[in-house]
PDB file of N, CA and C in Angstrom:
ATOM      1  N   UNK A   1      11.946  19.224  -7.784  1.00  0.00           N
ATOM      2  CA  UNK A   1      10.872  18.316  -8.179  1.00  0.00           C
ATOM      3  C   UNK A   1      11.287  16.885  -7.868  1.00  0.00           C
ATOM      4  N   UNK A   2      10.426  16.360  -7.222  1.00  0.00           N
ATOM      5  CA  UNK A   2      10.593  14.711  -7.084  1.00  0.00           C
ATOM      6  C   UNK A   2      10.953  14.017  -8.192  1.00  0.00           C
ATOM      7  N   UNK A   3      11.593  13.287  -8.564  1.00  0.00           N
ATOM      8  CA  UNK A   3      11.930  11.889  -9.394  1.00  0.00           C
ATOM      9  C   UNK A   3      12.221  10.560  -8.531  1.00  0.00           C
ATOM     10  N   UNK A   4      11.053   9.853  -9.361  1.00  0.00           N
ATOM     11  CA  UNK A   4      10.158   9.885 -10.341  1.00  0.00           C
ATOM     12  C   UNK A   4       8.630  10.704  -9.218  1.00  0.00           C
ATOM     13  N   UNK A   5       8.421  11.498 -10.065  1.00  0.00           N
ATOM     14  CA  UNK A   5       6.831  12.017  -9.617  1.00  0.00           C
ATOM     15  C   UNK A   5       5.959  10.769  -9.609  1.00  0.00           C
ATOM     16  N   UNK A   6       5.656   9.788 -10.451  1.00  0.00           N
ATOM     17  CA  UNK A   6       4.566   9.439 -10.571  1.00  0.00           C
ATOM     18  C   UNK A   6       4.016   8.341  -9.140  1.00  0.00           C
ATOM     19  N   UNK A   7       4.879   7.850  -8.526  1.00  0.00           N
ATOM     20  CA  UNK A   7       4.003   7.334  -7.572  1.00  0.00           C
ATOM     21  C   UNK A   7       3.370   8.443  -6.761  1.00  0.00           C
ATOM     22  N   UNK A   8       3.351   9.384  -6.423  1.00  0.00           N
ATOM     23  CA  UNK A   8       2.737  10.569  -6.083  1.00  0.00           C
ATOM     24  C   UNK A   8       1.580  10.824  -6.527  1.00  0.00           C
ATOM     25  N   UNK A   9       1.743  10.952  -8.027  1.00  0.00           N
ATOM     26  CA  UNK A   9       0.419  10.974  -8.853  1.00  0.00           C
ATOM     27  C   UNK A   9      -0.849  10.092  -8.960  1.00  0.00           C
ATOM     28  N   UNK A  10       0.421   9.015  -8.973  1.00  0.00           N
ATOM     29  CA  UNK A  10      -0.710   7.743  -8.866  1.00  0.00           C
ATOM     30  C   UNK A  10      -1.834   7.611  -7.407  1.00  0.00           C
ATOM     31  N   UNK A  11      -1.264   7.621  -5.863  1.00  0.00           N
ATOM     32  CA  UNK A  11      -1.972   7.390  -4.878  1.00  0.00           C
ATOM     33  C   UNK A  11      -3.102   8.545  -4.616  1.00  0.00           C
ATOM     34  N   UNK A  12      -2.216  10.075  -5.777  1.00  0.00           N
ATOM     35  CA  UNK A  12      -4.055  11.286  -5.103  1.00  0.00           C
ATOM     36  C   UNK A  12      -4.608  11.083  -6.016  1.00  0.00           C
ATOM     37  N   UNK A  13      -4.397  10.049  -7.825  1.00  0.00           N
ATOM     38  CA  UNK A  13      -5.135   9.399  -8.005  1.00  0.00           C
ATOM     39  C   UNK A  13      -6.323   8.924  -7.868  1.00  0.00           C
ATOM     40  N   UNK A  14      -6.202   7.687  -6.793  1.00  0.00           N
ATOM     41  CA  UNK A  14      -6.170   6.961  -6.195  1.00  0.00           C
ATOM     42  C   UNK A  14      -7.110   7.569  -4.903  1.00  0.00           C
ATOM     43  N   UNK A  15      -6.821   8.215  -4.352  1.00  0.00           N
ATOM     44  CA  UNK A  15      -7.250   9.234  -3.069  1.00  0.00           C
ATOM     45  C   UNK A  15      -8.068   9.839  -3.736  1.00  0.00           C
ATOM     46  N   UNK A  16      -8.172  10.813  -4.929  1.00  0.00           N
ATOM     47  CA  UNK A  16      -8.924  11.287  -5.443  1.00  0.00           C
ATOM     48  C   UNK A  16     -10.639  10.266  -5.837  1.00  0.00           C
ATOM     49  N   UNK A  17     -10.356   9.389  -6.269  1.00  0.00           N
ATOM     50  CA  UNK A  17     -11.441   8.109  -6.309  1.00  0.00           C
ATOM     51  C   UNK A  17     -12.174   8.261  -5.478  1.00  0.00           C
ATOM     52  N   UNK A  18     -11.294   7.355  -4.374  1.00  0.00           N
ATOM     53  CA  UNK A  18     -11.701   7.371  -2.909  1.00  0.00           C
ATOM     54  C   UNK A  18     -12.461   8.368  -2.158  1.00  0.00           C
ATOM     55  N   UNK A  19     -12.160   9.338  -2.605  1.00  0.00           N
ATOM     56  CA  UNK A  19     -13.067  10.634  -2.171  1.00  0.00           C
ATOM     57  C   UNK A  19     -14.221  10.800  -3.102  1.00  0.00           C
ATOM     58  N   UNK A  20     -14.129  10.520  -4.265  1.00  0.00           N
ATOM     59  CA  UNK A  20     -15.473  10.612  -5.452  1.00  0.00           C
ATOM     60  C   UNK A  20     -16.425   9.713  -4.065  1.00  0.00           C
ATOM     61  N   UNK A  21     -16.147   8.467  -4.281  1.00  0.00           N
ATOM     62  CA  UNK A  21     -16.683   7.239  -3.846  1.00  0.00           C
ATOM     63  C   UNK A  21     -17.217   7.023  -2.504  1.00  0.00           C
ATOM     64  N   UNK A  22     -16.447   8.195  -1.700  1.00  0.00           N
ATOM     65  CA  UNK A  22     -17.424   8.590  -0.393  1.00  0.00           C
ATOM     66  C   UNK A  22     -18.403   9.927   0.041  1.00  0.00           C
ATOM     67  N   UNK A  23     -18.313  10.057  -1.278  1.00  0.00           N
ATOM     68  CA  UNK A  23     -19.214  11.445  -1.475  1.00  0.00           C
ATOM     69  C   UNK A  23     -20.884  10.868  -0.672  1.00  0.00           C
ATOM     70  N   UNK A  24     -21.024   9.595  -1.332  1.00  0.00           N
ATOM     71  CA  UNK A  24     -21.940   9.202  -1.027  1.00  0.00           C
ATOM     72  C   UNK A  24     -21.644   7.232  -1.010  1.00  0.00           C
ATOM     73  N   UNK A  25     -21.237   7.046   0.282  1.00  0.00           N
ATOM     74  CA  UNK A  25     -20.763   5.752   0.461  1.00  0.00           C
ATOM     75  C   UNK A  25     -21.227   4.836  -0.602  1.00  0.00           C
ATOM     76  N   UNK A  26     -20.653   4.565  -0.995  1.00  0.00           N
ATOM     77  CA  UNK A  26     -21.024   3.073  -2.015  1.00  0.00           C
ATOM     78  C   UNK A  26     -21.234   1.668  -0.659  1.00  0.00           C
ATOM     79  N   UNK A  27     -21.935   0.662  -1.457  1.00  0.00           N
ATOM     80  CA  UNK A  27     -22.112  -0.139  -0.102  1.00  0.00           C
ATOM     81  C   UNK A  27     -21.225  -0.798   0.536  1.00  0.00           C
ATOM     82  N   UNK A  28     -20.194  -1.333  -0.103  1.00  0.00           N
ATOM     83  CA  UNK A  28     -18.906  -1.319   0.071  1.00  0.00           C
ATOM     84  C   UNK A  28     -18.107  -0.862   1.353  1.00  0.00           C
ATOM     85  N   UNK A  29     -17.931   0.849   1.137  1.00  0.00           N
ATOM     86  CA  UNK A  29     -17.388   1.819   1.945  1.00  0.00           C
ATOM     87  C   UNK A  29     -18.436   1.611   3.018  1.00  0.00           C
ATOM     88  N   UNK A  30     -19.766   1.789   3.075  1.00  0.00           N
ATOM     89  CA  UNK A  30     -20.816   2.162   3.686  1.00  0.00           C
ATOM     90  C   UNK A  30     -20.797   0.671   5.044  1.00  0.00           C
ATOM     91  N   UNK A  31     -20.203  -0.726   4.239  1.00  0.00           N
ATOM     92  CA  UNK A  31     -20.477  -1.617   5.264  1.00  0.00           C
ATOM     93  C   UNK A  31     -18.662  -1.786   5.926  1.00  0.00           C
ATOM     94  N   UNK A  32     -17.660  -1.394   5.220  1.00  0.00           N
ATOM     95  CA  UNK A  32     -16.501  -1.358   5.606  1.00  0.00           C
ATOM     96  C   UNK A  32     -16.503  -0.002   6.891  1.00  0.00           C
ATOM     97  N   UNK A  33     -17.379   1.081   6.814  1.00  0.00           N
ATOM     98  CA  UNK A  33     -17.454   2.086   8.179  1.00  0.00           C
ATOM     99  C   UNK A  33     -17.738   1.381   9.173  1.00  0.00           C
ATOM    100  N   UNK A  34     -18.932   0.805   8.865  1.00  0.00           N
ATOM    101  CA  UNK A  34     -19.889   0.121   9.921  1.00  0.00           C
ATOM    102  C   UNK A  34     -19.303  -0.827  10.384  1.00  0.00           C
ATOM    103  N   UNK A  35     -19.057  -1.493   9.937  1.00  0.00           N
ATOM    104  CA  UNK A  35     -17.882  -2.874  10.541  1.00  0.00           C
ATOM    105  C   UNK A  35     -16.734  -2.591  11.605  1.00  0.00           C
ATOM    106  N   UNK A  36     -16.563  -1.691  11.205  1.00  0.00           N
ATOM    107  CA  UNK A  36     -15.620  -1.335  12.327  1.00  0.00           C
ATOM    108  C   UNK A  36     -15.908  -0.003  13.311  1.00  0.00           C
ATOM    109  N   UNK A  37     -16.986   0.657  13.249  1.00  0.00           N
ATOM    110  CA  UNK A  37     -17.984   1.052  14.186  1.00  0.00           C
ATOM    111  C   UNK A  37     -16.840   2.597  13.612  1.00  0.00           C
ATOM    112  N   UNK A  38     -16.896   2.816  12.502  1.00  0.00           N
ATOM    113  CA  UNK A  38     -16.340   4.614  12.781  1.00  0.00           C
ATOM    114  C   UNK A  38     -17.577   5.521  12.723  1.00  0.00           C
ATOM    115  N   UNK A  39     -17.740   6.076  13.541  1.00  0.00           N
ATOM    116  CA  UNK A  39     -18.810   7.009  13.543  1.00  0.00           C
ATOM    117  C   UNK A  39     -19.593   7.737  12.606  1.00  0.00           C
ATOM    118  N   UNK A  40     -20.831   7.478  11.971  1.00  0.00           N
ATOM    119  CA  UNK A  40     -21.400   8.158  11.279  1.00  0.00           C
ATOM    120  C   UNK A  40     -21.246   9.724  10.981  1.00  0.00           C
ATOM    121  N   UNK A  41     -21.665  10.356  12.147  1.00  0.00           N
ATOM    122  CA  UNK A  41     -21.171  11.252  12.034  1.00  0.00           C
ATOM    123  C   UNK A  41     -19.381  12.233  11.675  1.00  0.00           C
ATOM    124  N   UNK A  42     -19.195  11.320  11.279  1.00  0.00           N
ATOM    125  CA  UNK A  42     -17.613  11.540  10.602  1.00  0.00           C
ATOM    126  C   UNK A  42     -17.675  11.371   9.267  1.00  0.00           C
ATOM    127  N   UNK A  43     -18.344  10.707   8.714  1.00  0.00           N
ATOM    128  CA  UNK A  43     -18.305  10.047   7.681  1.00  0.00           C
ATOM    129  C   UNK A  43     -18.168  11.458   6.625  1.00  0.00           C
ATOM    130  N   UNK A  44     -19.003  12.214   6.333  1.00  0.00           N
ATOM    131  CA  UNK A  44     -18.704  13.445   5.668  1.00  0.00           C
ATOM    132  C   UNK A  44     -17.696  14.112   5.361  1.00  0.00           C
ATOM    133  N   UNK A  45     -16.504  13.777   6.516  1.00  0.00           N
ATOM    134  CA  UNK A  45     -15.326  14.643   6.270  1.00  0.00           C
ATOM    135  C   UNK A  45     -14.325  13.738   5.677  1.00  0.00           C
ATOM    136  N   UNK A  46     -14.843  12.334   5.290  1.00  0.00           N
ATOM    137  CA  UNK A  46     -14.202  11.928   4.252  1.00  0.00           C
ATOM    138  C   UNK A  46     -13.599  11.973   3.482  1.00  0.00           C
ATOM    139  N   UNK A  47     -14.663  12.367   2.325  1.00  0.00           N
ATOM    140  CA  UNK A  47     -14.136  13.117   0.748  1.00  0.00           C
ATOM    141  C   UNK A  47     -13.635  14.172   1.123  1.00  0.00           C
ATOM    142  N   UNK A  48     -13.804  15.127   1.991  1.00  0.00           N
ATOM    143  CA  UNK A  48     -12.506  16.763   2.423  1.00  0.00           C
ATOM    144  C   UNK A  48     -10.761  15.877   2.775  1.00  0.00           C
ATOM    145  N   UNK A  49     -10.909  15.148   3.779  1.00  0.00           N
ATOM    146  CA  UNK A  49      -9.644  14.544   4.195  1.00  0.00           C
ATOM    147  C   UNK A  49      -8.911  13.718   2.815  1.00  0.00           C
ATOM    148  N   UNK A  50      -9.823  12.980   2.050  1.00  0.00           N
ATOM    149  CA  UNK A  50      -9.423  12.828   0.746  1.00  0.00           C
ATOM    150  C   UNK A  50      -8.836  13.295   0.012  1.00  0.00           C
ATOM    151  N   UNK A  51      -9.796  14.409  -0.513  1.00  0.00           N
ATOM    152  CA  UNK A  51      -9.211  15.575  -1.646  1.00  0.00           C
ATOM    153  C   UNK A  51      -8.377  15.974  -0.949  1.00  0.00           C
ATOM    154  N   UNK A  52      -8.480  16.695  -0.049  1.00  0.00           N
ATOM    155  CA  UNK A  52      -7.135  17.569   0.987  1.00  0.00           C
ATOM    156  C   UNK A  52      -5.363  16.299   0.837  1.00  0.00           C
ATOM    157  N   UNK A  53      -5.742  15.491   0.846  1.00  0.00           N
ATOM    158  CA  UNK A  53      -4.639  14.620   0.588  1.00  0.00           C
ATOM    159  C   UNK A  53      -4.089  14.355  -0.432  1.00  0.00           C
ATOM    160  N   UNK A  54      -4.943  14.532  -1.566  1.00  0.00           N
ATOM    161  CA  UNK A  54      -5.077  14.028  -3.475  1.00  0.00           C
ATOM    162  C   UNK A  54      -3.934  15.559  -3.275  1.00  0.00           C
ATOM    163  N   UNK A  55      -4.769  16.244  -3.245  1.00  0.00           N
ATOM    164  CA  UNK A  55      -3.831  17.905  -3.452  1.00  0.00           C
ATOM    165  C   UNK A  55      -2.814  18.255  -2.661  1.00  0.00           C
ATOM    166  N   UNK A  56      -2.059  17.658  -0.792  1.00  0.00           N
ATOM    167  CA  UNK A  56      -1.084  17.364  -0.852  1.00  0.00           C
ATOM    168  C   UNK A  56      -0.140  16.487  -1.338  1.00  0.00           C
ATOM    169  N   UNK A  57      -0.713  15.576  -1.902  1.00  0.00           N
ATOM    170  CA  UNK A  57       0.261  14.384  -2.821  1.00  0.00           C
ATOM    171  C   UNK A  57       0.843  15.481  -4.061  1.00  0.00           C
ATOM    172  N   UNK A  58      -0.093  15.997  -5.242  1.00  0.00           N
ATOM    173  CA  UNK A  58       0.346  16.524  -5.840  1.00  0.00           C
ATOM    174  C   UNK A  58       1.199  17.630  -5.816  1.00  0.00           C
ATOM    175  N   UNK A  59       0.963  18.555  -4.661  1.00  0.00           N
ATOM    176  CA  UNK A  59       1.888  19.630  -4.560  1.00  0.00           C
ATOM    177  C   UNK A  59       3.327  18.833  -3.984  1.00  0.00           C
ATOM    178  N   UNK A  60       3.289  17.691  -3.515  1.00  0.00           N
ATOM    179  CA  UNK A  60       4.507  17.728  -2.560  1.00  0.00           C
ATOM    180  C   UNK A  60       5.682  17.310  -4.132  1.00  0.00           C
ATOM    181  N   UNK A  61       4.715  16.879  -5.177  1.00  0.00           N
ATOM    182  CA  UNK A  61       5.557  16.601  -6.245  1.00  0.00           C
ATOM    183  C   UNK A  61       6.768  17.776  -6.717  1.00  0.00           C
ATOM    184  N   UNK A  62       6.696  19.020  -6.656  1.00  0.00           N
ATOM    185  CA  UNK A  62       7.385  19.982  -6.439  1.00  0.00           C
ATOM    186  C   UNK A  62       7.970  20.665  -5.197  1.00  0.00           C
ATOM    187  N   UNK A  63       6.855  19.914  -3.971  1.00  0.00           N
ATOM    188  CA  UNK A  63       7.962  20.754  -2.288  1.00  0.00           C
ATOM    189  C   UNK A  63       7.809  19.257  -1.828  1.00  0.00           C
ATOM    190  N   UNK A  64       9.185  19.207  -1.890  1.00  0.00           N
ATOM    191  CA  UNK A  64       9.645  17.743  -1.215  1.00  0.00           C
ATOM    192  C   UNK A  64       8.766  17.259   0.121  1.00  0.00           C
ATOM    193  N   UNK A  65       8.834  18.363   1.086  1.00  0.00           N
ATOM    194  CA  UNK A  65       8.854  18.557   2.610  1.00  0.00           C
ATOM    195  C   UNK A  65       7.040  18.254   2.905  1.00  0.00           C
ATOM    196  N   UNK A  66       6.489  18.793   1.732  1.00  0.00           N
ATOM    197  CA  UNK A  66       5.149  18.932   1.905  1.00  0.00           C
ATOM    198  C   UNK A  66       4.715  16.758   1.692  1.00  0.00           C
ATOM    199  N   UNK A  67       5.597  16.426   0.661  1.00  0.00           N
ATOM    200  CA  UNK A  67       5.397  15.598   0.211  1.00  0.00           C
ATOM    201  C   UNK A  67       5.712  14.084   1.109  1.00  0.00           C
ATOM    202  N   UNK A  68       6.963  14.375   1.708  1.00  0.00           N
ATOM    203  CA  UNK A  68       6.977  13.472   2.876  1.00  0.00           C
ATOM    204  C   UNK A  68       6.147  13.413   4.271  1.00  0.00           C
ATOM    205  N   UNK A  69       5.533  14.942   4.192  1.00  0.00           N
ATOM    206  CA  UNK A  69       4.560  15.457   5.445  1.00  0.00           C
ATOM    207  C   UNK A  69       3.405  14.450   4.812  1.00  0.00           C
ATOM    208  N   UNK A  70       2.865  15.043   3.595  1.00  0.00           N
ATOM    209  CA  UNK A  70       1.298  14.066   3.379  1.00  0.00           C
ATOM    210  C   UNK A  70       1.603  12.612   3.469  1.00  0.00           C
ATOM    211  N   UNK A  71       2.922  11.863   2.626  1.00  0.00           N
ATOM    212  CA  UNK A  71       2.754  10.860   2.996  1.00  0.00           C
ATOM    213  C   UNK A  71       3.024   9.658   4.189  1.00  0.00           C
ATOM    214  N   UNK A  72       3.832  10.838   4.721  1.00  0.00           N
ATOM    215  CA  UNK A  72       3.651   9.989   6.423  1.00  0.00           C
ATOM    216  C   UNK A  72       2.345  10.299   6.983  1.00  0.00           C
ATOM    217  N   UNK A  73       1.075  11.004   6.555  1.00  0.00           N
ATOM    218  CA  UNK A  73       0.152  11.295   7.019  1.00  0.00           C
ATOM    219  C   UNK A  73      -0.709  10.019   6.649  1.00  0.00           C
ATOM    220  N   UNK A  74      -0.559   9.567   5.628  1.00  0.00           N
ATOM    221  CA  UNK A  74      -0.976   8.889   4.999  1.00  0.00           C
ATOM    222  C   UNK A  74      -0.976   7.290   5.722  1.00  0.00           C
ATOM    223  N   UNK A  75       0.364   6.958   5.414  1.00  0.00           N
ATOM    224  CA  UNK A  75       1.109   5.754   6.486  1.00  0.00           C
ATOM    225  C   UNK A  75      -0.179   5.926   7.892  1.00  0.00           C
ATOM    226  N   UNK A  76       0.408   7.022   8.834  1.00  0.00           N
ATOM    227  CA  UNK A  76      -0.666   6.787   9.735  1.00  0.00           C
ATOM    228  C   UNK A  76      -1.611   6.644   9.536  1.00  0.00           C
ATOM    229  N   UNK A  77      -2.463   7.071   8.979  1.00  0.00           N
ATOM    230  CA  UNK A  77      -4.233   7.267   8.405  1.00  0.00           C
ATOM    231  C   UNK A  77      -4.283   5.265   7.868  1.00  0.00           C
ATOM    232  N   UNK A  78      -3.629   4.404   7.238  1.00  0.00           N
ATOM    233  CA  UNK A  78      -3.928   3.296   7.081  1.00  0.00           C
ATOM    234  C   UNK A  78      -3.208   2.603   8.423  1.00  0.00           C
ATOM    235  N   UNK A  79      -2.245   3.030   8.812  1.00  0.00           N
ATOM    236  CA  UNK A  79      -2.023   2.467   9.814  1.00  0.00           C
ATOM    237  C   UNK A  79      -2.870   1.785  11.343  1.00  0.00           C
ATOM    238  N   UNK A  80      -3.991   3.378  11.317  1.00  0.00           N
ATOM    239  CA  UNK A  80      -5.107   3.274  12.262  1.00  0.00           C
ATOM    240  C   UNK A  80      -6.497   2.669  12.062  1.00  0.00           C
ATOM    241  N   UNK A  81      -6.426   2.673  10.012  1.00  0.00           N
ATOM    242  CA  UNK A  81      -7.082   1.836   9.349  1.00  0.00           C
ATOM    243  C   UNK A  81      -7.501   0.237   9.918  1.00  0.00           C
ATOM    244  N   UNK A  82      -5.903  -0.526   9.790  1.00  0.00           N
ATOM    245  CA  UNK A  82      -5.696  -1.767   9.777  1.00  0.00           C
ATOM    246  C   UNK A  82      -6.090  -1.612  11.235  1.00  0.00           C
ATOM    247  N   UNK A  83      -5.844  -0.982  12.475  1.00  0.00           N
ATOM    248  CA  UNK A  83      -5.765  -1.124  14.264  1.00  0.00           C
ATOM    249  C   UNK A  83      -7.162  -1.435  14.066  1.00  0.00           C
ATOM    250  N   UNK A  84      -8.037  -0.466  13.402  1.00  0.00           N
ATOM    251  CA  UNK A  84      -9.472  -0.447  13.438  1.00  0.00           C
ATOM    252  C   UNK A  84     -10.168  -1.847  13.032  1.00  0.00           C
ATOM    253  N   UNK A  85      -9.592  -2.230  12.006  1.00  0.00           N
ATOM    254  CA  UNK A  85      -9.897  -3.249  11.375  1.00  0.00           C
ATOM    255  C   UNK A  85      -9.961  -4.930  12.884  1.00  0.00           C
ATOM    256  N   UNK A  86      -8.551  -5.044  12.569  1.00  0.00           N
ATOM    257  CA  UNK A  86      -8.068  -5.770  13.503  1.00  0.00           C
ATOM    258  C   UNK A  86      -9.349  -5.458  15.179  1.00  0.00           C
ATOM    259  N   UNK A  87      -9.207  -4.410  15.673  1.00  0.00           N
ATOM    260  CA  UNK A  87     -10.294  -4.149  17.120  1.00  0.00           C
ATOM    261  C   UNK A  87     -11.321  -4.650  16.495  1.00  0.00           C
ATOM    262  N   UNK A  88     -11.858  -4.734  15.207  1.00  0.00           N
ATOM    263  CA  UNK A  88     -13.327  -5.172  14.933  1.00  0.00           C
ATOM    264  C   UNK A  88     -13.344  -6.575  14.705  1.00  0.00           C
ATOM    265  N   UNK A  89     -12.314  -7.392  14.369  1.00  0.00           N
ATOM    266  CA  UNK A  89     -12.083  -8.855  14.357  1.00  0.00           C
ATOM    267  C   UNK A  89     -12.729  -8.290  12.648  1.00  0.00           C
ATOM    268  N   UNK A  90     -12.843  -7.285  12.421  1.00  0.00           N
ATOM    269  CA  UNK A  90     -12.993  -7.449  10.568  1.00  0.00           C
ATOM    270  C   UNK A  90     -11.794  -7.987   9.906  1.00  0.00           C
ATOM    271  N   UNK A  91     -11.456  -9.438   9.938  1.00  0.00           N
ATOM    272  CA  UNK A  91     -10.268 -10.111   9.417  1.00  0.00           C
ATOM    273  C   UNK A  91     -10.473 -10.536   7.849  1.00  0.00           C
ATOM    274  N   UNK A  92     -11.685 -10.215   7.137  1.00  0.00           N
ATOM    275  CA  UNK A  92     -11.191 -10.438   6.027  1.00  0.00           C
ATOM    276  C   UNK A  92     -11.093  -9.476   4.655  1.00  0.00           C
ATOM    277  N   UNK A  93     -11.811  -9.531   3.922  1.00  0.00           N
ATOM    278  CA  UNK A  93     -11.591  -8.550   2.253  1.00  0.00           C
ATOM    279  C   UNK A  93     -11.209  -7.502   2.962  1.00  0.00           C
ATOM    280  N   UNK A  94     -11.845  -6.676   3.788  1.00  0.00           N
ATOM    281  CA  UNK A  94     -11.444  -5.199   3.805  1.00  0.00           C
ATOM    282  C   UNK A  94      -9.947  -4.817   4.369  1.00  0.00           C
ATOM    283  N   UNK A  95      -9.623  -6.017   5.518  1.00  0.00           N
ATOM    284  CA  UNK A  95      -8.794  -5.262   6.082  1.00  0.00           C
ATOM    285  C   UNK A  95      -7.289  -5.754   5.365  1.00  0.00           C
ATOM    286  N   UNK A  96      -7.319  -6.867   4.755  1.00  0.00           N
ATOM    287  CA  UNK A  96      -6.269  -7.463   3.994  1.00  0.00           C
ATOM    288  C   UNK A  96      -6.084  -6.748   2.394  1.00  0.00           C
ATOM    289  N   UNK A  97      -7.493  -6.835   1.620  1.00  0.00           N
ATOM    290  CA  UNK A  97      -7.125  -5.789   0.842  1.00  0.00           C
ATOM    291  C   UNK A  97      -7.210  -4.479   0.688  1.00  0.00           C
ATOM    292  N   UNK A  98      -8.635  -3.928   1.310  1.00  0.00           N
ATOM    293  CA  UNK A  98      -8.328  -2.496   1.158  1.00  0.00           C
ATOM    294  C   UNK A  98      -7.870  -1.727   1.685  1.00  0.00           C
ATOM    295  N   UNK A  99      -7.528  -1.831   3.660  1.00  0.00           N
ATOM    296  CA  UNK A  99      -6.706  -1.231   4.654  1.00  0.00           C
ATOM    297  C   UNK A  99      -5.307  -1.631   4.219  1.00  0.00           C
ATOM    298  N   UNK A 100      -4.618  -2.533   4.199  1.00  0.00           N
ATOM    299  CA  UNK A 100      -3.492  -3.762   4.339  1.00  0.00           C
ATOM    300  C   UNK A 100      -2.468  -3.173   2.792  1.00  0.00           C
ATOM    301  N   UNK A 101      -3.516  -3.338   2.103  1.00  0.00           N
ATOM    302  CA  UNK A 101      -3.001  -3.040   0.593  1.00  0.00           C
ATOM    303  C   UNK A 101      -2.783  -1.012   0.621  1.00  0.00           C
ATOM    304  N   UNK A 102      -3.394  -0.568   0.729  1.00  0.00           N
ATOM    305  CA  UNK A 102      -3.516   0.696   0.459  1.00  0.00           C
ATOM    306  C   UNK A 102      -2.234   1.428   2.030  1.00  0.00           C
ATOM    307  N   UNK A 103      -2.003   0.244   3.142  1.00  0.00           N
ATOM    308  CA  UNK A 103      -0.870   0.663   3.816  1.00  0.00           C
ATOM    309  C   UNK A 103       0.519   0.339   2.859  1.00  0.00           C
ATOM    310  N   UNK A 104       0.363  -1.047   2.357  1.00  0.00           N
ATOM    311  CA  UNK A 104       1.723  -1.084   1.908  1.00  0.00           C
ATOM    312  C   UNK A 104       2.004   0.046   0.093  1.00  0.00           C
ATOM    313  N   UNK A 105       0.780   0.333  -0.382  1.00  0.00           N
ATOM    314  CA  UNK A 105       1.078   1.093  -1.266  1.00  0.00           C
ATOM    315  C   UNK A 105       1.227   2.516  -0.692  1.00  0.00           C
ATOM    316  N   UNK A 106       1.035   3.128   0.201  1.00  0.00           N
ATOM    317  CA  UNK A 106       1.068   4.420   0.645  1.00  0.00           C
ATOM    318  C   UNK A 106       2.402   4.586   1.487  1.00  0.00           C
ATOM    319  N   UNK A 107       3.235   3.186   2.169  1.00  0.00           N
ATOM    320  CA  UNK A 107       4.543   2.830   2.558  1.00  0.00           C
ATOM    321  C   UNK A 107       5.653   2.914   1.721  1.00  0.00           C
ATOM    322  N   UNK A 108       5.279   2.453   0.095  1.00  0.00           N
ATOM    323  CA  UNK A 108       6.040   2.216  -0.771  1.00  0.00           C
ATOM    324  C   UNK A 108       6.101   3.845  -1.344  1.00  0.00           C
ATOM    325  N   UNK A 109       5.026   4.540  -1.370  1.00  0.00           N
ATOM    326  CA  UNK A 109       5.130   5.649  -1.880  1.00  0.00           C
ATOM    327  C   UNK A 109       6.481   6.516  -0.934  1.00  0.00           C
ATOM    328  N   UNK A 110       6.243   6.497   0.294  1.00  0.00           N
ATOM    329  CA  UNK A 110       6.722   7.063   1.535  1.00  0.00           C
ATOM    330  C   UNK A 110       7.808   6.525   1.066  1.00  0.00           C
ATOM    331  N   UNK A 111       8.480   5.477   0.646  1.00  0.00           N
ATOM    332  CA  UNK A 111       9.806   5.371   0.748  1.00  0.00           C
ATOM    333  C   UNK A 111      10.390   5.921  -0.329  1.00  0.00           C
ATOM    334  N   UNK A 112       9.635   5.625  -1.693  1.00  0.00           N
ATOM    335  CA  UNK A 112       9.681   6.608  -2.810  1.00  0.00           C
ATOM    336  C   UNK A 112      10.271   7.844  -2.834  1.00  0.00           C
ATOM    337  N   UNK A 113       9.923   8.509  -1.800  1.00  0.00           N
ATOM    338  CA  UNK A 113      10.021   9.987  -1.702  1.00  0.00           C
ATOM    339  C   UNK A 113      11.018  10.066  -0.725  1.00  0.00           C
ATOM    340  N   UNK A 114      11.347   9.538   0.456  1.00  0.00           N
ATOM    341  CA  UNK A 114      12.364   9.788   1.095  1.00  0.00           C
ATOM    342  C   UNK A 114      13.520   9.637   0.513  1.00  0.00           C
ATOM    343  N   UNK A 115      13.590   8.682  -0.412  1.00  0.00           N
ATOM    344  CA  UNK A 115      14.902   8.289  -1.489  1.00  0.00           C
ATOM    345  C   UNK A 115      15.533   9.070  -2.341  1.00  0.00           C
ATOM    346  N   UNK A 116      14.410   9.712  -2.726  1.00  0.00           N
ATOM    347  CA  UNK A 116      14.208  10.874  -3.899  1.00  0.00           C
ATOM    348  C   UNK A 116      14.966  12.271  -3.317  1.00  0.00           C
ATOM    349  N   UNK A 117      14.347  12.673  -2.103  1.00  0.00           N
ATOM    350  CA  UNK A 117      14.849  13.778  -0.895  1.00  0.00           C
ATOM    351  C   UNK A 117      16.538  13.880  -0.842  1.00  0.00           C
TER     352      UNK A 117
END
């Protein structure tokens, strides 16, 4: 088992939200897609890629391997966030706090766990 579990807990949390919240875009999410042109038709597999992540965060709390797998998945997934951001010249709230922020908390988790390993 990881020590300390809880940054784990905290980001599918967190991920877990995030997936409530794109069930049906809030306007928010809805003008942060659009801004940076991700395809509508994607948008649905959202909340699956979400939850699917909430529930590898939590399992990796007991399989290490699973746990450094989701959260380097993770790292990338904001990583391509911020690229997206940045290609759209979307330079402000979204990509500083909610891409920007949610890389360095999903980084910090990642290191969390490699330490732990």
């Amino acid at each position: 088992m990881i020590q300390p579990w809880w940054p784990l807990a905290a980001l599918a949390v967190i991920h877990l939200a995030d997936a409530a919240m794109c069930l049906k875009p809030l306007g928010f999410i809805r003008d942060c897609l659009s801004d940076v042109g991700f395809p509508r038709r994607w948008w649905p597999l959202l909340p699956v890629l979400k939850t699917v992540t909430a529930a590898g965060l939590l399992a990796g709390i007991r399989f290490t391997p699973l746990a450094v797998l989701t959260c380097a998945a993770v790292v990338c997934y904001f990583l391509t966030a911020v690229a997206m951001h940045i290609r759209a010249r979307d330079l402000g709230r979204n990509l500083f706090l909610n891409a920007t922020g949610m890389l360095v908390l999903s980084a910090a988790t990642l290191g969390s766990v490699l330490a732990a390993a």
